[in-house]
Each structure stands twice: as C-alpha cells, then as structure tokens.
C-alpha atoms as a PDB file:
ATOM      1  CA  UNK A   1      12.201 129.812  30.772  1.00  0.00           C
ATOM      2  CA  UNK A   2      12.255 130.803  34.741  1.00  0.00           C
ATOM      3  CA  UNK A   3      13.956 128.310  37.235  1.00  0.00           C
ATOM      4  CA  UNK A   4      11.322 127.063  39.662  1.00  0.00           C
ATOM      5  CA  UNK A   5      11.537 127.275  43.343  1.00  0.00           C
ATOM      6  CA  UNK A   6       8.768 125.902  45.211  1.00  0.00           C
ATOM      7  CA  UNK A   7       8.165 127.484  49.023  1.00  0.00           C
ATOM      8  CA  UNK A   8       8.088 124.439  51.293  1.00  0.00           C
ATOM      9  CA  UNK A   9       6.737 126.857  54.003  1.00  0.00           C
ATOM     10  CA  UNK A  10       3.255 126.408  52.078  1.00  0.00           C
ATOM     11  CA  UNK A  11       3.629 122.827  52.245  1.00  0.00           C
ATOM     12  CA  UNK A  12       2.001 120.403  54.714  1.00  0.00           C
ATOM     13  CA  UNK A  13       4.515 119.904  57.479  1.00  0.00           C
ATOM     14  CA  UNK A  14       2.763 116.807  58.453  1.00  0.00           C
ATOM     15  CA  UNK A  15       3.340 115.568  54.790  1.00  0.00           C
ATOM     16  CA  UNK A  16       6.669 117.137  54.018  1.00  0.00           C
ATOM     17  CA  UNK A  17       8.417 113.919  52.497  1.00  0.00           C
ATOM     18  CA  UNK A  18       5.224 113.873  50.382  1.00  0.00           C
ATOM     19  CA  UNK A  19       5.844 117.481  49.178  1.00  0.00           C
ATOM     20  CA  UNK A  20       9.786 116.989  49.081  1.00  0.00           C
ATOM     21  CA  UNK A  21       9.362 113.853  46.314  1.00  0.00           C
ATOM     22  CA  UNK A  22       6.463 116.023  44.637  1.00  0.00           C
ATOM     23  CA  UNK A  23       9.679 118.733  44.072  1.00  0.00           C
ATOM     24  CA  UNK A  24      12.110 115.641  43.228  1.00  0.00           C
ATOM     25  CA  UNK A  25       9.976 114.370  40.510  1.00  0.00           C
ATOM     26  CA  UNK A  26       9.037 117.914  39.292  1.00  0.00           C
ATOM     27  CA  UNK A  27      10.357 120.251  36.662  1.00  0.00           C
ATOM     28  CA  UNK A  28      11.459 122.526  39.679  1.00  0.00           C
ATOM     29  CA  UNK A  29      15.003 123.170  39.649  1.00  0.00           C
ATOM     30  CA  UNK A  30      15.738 124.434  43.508  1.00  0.00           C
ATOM     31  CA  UNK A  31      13.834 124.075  46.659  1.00  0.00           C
ATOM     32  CA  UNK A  32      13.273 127.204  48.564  1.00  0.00           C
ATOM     33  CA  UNK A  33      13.489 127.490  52.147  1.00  0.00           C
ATOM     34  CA  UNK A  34      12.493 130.653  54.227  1.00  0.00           C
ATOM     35  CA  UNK A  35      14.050 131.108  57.294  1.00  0.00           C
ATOM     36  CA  UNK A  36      12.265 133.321  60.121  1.00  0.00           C
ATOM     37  CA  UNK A  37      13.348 134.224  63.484  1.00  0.00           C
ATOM     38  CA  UNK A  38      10.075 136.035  64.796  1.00  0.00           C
ATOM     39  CA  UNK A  39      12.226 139.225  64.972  1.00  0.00           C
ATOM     40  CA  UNK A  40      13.414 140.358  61.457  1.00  0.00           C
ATOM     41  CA  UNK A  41       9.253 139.477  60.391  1.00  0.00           C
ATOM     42  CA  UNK A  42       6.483 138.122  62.457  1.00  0.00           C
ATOM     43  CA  UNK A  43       6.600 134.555  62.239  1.00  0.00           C
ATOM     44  CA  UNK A  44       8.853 132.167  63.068  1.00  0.00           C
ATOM     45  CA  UNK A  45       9.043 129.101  60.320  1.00  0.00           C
ATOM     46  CA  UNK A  46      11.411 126.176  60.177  1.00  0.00           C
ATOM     47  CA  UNK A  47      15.185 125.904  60.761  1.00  0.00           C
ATOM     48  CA  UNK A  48      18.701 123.833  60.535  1.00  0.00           C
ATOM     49  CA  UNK A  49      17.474 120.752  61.646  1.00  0.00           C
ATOM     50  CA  UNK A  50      14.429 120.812  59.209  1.00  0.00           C
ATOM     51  CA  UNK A  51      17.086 121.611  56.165  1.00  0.00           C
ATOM     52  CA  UNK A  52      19.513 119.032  57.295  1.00  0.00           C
ATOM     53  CA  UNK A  53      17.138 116.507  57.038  1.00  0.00           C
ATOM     54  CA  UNK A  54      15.237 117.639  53.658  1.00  0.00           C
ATOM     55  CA  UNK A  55      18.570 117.702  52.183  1.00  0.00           C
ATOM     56  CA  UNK A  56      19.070 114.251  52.723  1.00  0.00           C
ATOM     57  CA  UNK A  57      16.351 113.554  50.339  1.00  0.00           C
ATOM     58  CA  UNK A  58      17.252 115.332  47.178  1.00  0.00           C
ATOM     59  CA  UNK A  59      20.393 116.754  45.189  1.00  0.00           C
ATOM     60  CA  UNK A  60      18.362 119.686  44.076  1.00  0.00           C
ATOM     61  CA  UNK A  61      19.693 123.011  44.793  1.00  0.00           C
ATOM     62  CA  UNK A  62      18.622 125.007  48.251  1.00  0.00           C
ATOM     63  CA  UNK A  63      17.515 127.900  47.966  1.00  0.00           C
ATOM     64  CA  UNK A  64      18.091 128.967  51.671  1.00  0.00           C
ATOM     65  CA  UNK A  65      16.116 132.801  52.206  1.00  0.00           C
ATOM     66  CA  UNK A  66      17.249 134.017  55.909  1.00  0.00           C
ATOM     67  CA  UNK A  67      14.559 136.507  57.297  1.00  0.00           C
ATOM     68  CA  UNK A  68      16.245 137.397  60.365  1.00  0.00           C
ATOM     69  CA  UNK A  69      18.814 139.230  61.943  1.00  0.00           C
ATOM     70  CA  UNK A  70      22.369 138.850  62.282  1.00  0.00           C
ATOM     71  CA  UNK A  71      22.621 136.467  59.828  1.00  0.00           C
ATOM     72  CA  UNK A  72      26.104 136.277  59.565  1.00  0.00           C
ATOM     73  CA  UNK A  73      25.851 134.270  62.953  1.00  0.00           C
ATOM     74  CA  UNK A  74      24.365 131.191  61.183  1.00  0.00           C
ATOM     75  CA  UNK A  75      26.389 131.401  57.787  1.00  0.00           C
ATOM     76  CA  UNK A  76      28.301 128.135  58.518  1.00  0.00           C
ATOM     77  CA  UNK A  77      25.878 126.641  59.824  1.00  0.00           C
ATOM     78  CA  UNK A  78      23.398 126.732  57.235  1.00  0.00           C
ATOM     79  CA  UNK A  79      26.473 125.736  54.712  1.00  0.00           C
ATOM     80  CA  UNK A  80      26.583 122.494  57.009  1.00  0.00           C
ATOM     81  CA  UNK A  81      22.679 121.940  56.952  1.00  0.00           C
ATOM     82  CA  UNK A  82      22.758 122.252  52.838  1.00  0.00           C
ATOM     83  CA  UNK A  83      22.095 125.530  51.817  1.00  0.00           C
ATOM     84  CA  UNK A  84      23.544 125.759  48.605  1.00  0.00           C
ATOM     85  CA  UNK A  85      22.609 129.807  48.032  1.00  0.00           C
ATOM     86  CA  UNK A  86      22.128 131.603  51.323  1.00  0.00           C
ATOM     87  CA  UNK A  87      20.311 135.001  51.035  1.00  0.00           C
ATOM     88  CA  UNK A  88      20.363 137.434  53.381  1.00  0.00           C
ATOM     89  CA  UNK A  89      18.184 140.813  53.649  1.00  0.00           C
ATOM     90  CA  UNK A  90      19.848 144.127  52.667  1.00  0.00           C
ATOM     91  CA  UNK A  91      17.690 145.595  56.165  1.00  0.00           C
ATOM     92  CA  UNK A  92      19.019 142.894  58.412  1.00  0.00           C
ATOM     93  CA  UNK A  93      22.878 143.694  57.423  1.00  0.00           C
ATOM     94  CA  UNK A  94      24.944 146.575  58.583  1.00  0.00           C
ATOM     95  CA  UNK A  95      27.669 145.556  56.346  1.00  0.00           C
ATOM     96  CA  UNK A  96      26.013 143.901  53.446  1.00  0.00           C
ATOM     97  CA  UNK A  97      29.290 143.473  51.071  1.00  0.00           C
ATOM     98  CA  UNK A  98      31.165 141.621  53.991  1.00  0.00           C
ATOM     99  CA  UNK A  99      27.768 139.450  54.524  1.00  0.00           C
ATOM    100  CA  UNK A 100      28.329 138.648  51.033  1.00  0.00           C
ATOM    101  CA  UNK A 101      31.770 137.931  50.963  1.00  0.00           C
ATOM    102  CA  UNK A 102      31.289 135.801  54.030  1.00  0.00           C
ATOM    103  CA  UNK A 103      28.959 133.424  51.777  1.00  0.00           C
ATOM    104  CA  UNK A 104      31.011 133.097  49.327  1.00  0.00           C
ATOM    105  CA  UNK A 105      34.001 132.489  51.329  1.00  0.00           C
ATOM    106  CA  UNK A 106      31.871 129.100  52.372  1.00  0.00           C
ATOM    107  CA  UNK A 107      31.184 127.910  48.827  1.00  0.00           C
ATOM    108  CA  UNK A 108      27.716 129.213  48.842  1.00  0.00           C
ATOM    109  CA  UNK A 109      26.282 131.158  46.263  1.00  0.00           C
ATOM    110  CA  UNK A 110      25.301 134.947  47.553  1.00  0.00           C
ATOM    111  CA  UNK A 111      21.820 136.938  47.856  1.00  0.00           C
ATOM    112  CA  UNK A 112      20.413 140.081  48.692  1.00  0.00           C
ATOM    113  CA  UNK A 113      16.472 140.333  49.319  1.00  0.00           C
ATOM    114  CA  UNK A 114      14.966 143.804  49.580  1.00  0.00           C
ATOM    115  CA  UNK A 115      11.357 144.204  51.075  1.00  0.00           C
ATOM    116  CA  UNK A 116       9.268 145.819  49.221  1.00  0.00           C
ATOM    117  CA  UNK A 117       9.252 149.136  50.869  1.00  0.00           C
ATOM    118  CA  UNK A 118      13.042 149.095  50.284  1.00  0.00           C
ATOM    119  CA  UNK A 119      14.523 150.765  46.858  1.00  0.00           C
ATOM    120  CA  UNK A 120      17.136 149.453  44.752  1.00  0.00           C
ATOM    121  CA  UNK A 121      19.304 151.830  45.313  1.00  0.00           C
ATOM    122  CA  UNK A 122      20.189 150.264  48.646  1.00  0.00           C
ATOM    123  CA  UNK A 123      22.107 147.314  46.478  1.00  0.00           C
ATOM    124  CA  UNK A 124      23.441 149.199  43.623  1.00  0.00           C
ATOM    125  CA  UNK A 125      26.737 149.352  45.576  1.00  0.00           C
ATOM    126  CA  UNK A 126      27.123 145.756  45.608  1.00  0.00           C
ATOM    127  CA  UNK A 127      25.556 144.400  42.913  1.00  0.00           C
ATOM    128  CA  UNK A 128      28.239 142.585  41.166  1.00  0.00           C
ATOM    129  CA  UNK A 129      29.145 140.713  44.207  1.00  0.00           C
ATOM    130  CA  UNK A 130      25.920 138.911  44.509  1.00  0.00           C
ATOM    131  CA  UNK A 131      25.020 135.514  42.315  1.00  0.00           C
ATOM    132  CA  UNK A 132      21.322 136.981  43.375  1.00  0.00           C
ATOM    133  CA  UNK A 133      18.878 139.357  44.423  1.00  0.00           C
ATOM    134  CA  UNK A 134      15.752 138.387  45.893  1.00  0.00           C
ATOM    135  CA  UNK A 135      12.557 140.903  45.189  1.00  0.00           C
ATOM    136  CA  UNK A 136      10.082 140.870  47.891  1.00  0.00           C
ATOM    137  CA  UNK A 137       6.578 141.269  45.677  1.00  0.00           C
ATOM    138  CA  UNK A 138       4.508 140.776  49.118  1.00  0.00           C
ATOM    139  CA  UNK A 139       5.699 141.932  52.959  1.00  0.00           C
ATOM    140  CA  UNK A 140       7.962 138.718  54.580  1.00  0.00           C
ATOM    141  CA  UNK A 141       6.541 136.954  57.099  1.00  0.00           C
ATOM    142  CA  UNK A 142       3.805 134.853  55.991  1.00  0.00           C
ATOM    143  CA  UNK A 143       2.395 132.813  52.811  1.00  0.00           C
ATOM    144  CA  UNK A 144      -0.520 132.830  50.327  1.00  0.00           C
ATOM    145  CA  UNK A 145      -0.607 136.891  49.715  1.00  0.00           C
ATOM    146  CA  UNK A 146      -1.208 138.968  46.911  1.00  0.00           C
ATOM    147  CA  UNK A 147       1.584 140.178  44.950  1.00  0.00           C
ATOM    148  CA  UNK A 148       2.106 143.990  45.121  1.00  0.00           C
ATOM    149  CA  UNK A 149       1.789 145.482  41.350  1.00  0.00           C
ATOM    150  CA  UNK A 150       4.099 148.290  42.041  1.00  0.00           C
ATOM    151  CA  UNK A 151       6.667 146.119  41.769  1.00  0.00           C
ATOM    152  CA  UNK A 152       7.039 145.214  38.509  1.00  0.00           C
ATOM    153  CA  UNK A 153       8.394 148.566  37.760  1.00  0.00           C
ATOM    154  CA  UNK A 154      10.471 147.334  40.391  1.00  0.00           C
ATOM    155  CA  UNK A 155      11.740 144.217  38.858  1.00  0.00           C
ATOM    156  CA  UNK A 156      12.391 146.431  35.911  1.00  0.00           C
ATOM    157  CA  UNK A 157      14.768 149.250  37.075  1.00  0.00           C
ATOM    158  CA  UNK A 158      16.768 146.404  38.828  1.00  0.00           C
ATOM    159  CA  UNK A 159      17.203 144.470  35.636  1.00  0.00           C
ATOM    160  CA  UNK A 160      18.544 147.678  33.674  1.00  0.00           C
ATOM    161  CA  UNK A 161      20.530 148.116  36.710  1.00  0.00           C
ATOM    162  CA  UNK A 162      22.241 145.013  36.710  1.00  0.00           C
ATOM    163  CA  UNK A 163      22.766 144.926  32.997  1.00  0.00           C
ATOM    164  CA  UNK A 164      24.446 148.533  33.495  1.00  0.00           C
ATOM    165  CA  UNK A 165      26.681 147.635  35.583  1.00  0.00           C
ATOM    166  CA  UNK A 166      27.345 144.108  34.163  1.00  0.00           C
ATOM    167  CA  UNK A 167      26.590 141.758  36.777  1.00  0.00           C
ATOM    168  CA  UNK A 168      25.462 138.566  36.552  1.00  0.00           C
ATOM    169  CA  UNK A 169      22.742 138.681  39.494  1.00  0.00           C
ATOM    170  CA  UNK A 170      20.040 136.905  38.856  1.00  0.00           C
ATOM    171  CA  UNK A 171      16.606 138.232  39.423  1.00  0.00           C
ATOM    172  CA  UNK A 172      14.247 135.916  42.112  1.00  0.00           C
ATOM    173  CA  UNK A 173      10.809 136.882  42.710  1.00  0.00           C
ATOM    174  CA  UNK A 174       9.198 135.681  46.087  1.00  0.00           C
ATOM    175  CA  UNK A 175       5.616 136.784  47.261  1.00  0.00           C
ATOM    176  CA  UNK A 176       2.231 136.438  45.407  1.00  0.00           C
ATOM    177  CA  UNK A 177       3.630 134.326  42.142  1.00  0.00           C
ATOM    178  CA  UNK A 178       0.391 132.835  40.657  1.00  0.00           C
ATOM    179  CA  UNK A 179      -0.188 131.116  37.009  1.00  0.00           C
ATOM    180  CA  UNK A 180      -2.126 134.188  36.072  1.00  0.00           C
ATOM    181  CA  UNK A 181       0.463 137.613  36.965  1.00  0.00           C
ATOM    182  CA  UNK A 182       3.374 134.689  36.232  1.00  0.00           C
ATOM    183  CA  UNK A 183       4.603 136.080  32.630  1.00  0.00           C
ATOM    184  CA  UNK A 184       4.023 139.428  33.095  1.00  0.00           C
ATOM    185  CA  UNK A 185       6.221 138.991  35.923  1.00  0.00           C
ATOM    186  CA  UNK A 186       9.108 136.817  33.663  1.00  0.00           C
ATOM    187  CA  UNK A 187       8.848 139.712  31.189  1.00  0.00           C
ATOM    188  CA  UNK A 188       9.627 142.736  33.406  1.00  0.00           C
ATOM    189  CA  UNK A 189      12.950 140.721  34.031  1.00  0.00           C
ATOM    190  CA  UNK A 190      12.186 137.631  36.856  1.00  0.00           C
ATOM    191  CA  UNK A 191      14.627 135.055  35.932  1.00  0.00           C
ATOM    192  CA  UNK A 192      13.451 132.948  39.398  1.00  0.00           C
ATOM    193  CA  UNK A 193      10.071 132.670  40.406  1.00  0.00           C
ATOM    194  CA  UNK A 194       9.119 131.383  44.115  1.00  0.00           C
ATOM    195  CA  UNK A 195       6.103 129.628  44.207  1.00  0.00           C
ATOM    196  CA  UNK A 196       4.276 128.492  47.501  1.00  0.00           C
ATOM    197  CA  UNK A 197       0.899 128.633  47.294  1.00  0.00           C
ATOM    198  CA  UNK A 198       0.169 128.527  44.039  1.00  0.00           C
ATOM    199  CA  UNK A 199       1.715 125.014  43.528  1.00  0.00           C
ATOM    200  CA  UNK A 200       1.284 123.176  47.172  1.00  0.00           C
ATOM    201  CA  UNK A 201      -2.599 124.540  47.159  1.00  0.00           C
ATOM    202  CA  UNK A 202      -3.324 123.650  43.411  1.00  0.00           C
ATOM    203  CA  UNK A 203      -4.652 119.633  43.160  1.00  0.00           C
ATOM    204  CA  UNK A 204      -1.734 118.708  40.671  1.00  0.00           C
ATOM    205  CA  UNK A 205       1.500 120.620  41.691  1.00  0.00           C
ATOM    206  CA  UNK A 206       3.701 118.981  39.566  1.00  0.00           C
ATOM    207  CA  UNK A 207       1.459 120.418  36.838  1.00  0.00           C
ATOM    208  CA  UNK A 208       1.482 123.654  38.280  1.00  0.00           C
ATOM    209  CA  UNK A 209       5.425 123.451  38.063  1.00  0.00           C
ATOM    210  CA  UNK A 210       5.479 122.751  34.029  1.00  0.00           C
ATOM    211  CA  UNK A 211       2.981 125.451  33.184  1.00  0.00           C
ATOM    212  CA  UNK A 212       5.308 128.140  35.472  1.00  0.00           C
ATOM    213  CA  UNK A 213       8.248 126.468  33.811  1.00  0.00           C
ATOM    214  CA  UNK A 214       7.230 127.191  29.899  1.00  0.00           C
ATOM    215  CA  UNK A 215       6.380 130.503  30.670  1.00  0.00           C
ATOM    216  CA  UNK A 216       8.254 132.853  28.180  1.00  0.00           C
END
C-alpha cells in the first residue's frame, strides 16, 4: 500500500485548520508542503511561517518540496519550521550530492525532484544518498493538472534503477494523482503518491485518502 501525502496547496487557505485535522484524522501518513519562490516556477505558494504553525498541529511527518532556487540557503531553516524530509530539485542545485548531504547533516531525511522534462540520468550519480526522489508527473508551479502519461515509463526505469544500484530511495509521485490513473501509477513502481486535488476537491476527503491508501 502507497503512503499518502495530501498537497495542502489545494486546500482552502481560509480553512486550513479545517483541512490540517481532515489529514490528522485521515489514513494519510505525511503532509506535503510545496514551497515556491516565483523564480524556480511561476507561482509563489506558502512559506516558514505557514509550516511553523501547521506543525504545531500534528506529529505527522512533513513532507517539505522546495521549488526554488538556492535552496541550500533555507535548509536550517525549514529544519526549524518542521520539515521532517526536505526535497530539493535536481535543476535548482549546482551541487546536488552536497545539497543532500547538507539535509542530512540536519536530521532531515533527503530528496531529489526531477521535472518532467528532466531524465533520470541526471540522479543516477547520487542515488543512494537520497531517502527520496520526487517524480514530477505534471510541470511545478500550480495545482489540479493532468498527469503526463509518458511518465510512467518514467517511474519505471527509475525503479529498476534504484533496485540496480541498491538504494533505498523511495519513489514519490506529485502532479495529476487521481483515484482513476492511481494503481497504474503504484504498479509502475510509486511507493508515495501526492494528492491535492483529488482529495481537498472530492466531498469526503478522508474517503478519498482510504481508497488511495488500499490501492495495490
């Protein structure tokens, strides 16, 4: 069964202590929290002070996804605000395998996302120092689009990747995650699936959570 990780940035902001106890009493194992500057993508979302105060209400894990650059800038900060896994794009790093060291130097689990234009090869150098790698199945920036079918073959070269090589990365998939493309997506090799819209835009998200949850 795939760990859950609802997107608050499809939530209600004007309701987001309503959507946070939604994710406590839920079958959802992480929150996930994306992280925009305007620069690395075209949007700008939510930041520290918005995490530091979520995490105050809930000992679920954060899922912290930084899209934007120089990330290493903000490392300790978002270790202070709660993020217990901080990814960081392959693109926005010049030296990805100190980015990753740097994050796990702070007690913070590691990731790599890749976009989607952006092959796997780019990561094959450092897979076994990252807890995770983060498949972009839609272009970062904004919510509610449809997941890219190409990249399922995608999800599938990375998972004979990692199991050449022996790492224990797991596999997170974050764009377009719906009820209907959600197993084929678990069986190319998904072991996390990100789910925004699909859950905080269906009338029962909690219910939304246990039918992504049993998927096999």
């Amino acid at each position: 069964m795939p760990i859950i990780a609802p997107s608050l940035l499809a939530a209600d902001f004007l309701n987001l202590q309503e959507a946070c106890s939604m994710i406590n009493r839920s079958e959802a194992e992480w929150f996930h929290l994306d992280v925009m500057d305007g620069r690395f993508v075209p949007n700008i979302s939510f930041g520290l002070p918005v995490i530091s105060s979520i995490k105050k209400a809930t000992h679920k894990v954060f899922d912290v996804h930084l899209m934007i650059e120089e990330p290493e800038k903000f490392a300790q900060a978002f270790k202070a605000a709660g993020a217990d896994i901080l990814t960081v794009h392959v693109e926005a790093c010049n030296h990805l395998n100190r980015n990753l060291e740097q994050i796990r130097s702070l007690n913070m689990k590691a990731g790599v996302a890749l976009n989607p234009h952006t092959p796997i090869s780019q990561i094959e150098e450092v897979l076994c120092d990252a807890d995770l790698v983060c498949i972009m199945t839609v272009n970062p920036g904004f919510g509610g689009q449809k997941f890219i079918t190409s990249m399922l073959s995608k999800i599938e070269r990375l998972k004979n990747a990692i199991i050449r090589q022996n790492s224990k990365a797991l596999i997170e998939i974050d764009g377009g995650v719906t009820l209907e493309n959600a197993e084929t997506i678990v069986k190319a090799g998904a072991d996390i699936l990100v789910a925004g819209s699909t859950v905080f835009n269906s009338a029962d998200p909690e219910g939304v959570i246990v039918q992504l949850k049993n998927i096999h």
